[in-house]
Protein backbone atom coordinates (compact mmCIF):
# COMPACT_ATOMS: atom_id res chain seq x y z
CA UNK A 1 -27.73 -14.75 -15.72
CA UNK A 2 -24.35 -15.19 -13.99
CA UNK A 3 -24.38 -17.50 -10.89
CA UNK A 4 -23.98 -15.00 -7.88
CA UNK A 5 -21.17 -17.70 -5.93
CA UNK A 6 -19.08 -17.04 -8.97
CA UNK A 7 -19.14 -13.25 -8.37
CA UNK A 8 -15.92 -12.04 -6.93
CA UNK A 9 -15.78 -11.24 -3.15
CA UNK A 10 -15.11 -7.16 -1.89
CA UNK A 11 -11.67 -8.60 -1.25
CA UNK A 12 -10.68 -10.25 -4.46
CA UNK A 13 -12.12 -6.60 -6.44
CA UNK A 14 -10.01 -4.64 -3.28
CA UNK A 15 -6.91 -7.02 -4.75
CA UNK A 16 -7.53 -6.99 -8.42
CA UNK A 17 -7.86 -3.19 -8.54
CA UNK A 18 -4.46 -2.76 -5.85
CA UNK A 19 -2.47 -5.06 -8.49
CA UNK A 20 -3.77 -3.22 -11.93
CA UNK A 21 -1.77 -0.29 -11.74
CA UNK A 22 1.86 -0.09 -11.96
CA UNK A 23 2.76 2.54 -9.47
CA UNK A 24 1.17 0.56 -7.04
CA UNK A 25 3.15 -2.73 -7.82
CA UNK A 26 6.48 -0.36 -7.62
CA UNK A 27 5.18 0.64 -4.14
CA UNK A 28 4.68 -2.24 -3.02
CA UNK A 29 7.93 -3.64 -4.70
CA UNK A 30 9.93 -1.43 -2.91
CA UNK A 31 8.54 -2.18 0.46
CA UNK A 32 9.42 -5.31 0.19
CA UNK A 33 12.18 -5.00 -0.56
CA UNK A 34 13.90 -1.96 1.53
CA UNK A 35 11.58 -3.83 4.80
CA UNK A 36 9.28 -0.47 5.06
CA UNK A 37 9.29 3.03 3.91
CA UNK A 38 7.77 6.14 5.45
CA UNK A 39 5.95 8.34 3.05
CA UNK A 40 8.45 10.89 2.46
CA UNK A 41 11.00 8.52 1.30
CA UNK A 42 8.50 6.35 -0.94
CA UNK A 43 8.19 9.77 -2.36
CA UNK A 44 12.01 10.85 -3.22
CA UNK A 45 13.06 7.08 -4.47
CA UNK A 46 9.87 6.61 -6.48
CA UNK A 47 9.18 10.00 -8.02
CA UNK A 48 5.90 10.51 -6.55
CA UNK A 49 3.85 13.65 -5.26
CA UNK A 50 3.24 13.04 -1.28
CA UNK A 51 -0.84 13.06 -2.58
CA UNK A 52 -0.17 10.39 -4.83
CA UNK A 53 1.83 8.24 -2.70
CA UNK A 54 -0.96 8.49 -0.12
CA UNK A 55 -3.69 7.80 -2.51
CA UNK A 56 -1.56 4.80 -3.37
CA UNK A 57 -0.92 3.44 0.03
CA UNK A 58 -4.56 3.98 0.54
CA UNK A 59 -5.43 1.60 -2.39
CA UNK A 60 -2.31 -1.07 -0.79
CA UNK A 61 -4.09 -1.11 2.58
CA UNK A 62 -7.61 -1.56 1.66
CA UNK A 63 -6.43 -4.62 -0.26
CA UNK A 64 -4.43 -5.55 3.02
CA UNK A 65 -1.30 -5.67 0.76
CA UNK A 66 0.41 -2.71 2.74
CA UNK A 67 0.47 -2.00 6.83
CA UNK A 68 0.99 1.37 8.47
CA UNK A 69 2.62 1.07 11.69
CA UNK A 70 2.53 4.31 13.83
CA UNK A 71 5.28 5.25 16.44
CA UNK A 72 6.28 8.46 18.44
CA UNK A 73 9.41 9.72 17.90
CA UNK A 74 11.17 12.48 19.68
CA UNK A 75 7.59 13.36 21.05
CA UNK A 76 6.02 13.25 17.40
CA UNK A 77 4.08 10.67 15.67
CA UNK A 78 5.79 9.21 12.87
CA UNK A 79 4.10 6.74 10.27
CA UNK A 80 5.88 4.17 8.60
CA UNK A 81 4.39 1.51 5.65
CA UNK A 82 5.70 -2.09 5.23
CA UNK A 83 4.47 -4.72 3.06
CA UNK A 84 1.84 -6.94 4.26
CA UNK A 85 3.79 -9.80 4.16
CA UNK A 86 6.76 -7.95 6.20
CA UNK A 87 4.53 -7.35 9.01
C-alpha cells in the first residue's frame, strides 16, 4: 500500500498534465517570450484552431502556468493571456 503523503497534490497532477503535451509547452513558450498573446494571435503564429487554443489555455491556467487578463477596448472586452511568470 502506497503511503498517502507521498501521493501527489491536485496541483502537482494540474502541473504534470499542463507540461506533458507539447502544444501546451509551445503555448506557453511563446508567451513568454512575445510578453502575452490574445487568442487570435496564439492561433495564426502557432497553427492552432481557436477551440484548441482555448482548450489549451484552459489546461495552462488550471495549472496556474498561464493568466488571462481582461480589458475593454473601444467599448469591447478584449482578453489577453501572459505567462504566469510575466504577470
Amino acid at each position: 500500500m502506497q503511503d498517502p503523503s507521498k501521493q501527489p497534490s491536485q496541483e502537482e497532477l494540474a502541473l504534470k498534465r499542463a507540461l506533458e503535451h507539447p502544444k501546451r509547452l509551445e503555448i506557453f513558450g511563446y508567451l513568454t517570450q512575445e510578453g502575452g498573446a490574445d487568442e487570435a494571435e496564439l492561433v495564426a503564429a502557432l497553427d492552432l484552431t481557436a477551440l484548441r487554443a482555448r482548450y489549451h489555455l484552459t489546461v495552462l491556467q488550471d495549472a496556474h502556468l498561464v493568466v488571462r487578463m481582461e480589458g475593454v477596448d473601444r467599448g469591447k472586452t478584449t482578453s489577453s493571456y501572459l505567462a504566469a511568470s510575466a504577470a
